[in-house]
Protein backbone atom coordinates (compact mmCIF):
# COMPACT_ATOMS: atom_id res chain seq x y z
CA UNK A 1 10.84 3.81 1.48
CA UNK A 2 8.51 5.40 3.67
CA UNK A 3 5.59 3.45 4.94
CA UNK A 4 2.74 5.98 4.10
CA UNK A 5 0.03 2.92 3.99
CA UNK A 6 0.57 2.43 8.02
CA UNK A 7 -0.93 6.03 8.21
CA UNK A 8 -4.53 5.54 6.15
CA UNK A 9 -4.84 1.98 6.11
CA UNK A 10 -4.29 0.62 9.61
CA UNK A 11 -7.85 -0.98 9.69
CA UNK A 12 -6.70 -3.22 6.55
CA UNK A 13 -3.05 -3.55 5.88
CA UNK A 14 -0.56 -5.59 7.21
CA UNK A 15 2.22 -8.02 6.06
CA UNK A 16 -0.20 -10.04 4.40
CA UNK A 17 -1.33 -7.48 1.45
CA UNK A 18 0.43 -6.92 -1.39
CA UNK A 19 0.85 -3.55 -0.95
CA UNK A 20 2.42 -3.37 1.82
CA UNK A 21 5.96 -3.79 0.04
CA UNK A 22 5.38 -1.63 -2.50
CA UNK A 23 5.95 2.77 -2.62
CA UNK A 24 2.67 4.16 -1.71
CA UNK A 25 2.92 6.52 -3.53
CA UNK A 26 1.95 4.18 -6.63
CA UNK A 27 -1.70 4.13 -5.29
CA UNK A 28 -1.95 8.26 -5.98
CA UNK A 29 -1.82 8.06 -9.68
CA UNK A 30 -0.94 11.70 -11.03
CA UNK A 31 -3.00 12.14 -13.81
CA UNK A 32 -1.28 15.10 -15.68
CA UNK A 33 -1.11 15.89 -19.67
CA UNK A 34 1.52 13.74 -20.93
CA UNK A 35 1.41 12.32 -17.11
CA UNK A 36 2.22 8.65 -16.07
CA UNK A 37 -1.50 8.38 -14.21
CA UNK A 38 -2.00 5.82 -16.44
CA UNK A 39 0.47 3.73 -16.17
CA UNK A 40 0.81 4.09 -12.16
CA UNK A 41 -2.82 3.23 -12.64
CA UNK A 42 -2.28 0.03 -14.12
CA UNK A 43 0.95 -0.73 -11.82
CA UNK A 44 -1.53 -0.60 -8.35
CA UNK A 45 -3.97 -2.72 -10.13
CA UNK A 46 -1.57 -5.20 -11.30
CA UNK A 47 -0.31 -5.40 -6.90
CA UNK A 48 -3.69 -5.34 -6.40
CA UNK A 49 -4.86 -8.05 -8.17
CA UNK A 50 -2.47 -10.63 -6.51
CA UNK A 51 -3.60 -9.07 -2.98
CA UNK A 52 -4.95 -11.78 -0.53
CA UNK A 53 -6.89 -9.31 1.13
CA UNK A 54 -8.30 -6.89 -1.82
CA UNK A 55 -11.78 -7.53 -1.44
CA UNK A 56 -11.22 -6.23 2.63
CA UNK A 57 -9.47 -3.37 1.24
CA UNK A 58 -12.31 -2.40 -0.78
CA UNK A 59 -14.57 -2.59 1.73
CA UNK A 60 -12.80 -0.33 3.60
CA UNK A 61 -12.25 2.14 0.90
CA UNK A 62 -16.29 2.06 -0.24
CA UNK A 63 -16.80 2.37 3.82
CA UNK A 64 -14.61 5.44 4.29
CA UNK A 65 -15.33 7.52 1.41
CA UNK A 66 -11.76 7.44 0.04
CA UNK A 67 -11.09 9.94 -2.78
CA UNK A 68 -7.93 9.94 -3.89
CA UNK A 69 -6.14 6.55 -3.72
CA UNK A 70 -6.32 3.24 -5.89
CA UNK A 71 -7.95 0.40 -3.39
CA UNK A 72 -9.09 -2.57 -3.84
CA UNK A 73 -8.25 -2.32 -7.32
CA UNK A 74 -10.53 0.12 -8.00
CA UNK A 75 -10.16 4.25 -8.95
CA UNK A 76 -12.00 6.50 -6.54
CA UNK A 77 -14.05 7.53 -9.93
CA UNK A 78 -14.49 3.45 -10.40
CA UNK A 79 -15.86 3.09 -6.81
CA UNK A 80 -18.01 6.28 -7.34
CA UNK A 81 -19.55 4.05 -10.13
CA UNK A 82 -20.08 0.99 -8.08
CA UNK A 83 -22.16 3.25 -5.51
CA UNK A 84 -24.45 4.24 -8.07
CA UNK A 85 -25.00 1.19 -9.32
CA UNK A 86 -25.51 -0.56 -6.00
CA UNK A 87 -27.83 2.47 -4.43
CA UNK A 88 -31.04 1.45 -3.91
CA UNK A 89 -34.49 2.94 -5.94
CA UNK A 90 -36.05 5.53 -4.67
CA UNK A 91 -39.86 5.53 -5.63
CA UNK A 92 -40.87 9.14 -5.31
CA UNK A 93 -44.88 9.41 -3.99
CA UNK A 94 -46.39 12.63 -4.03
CA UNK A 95 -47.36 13.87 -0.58
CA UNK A 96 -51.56 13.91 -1.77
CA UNK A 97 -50.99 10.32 -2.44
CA UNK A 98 -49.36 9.16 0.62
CA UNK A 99 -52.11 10.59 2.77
């Protein structure tokens, strides 16, 4: 088994997460027709939810911009989401009105 989480996660992993036992590549889901995305998906979730540290691992992957992996138990789409949702308003005033 190579140790592919050494490589992107430094900042975050060590023997203490759940992960770090576990192939990476289960944390880059393929998502294919007739793929088993969803089922790899649900497989990093599961290690994921029994990780002592997955609310540090989040933070990193929200911090970095991660795209492709599962972290913190969350899809890159499902983090995407969490952004929006946390970004603050932006109240647009027109420029005559600001004068």
């Amino acid at each position: 088994m190579r140790d592919v989480s050494k490589s992107f996660m430094e900042p975050v992993v060590g023997k203490q997460a759940a992960c770090a036992t576990v192939e990476p590549e289960l944390f880059f889901p393929l998502y294919t027709v007739g793929g088993t995305g969803e089922a790899h998906e649900a497989q990093a979730k599961a290690v994921c939810a029994r990780c002592p540290i997955k609310f540090e691992c989040l933070e990193f992957a929200l911090h970095t911009g991660d795209d492709w992996a599962i972290l913190g138990g969350m899809t890159p789409a499902e983090r995407r989401s969490l952004k929006r949702k946390n970004r603050p308003l932006v109240t647009f005033i027109p420029l005559e009105e600001a004068a």
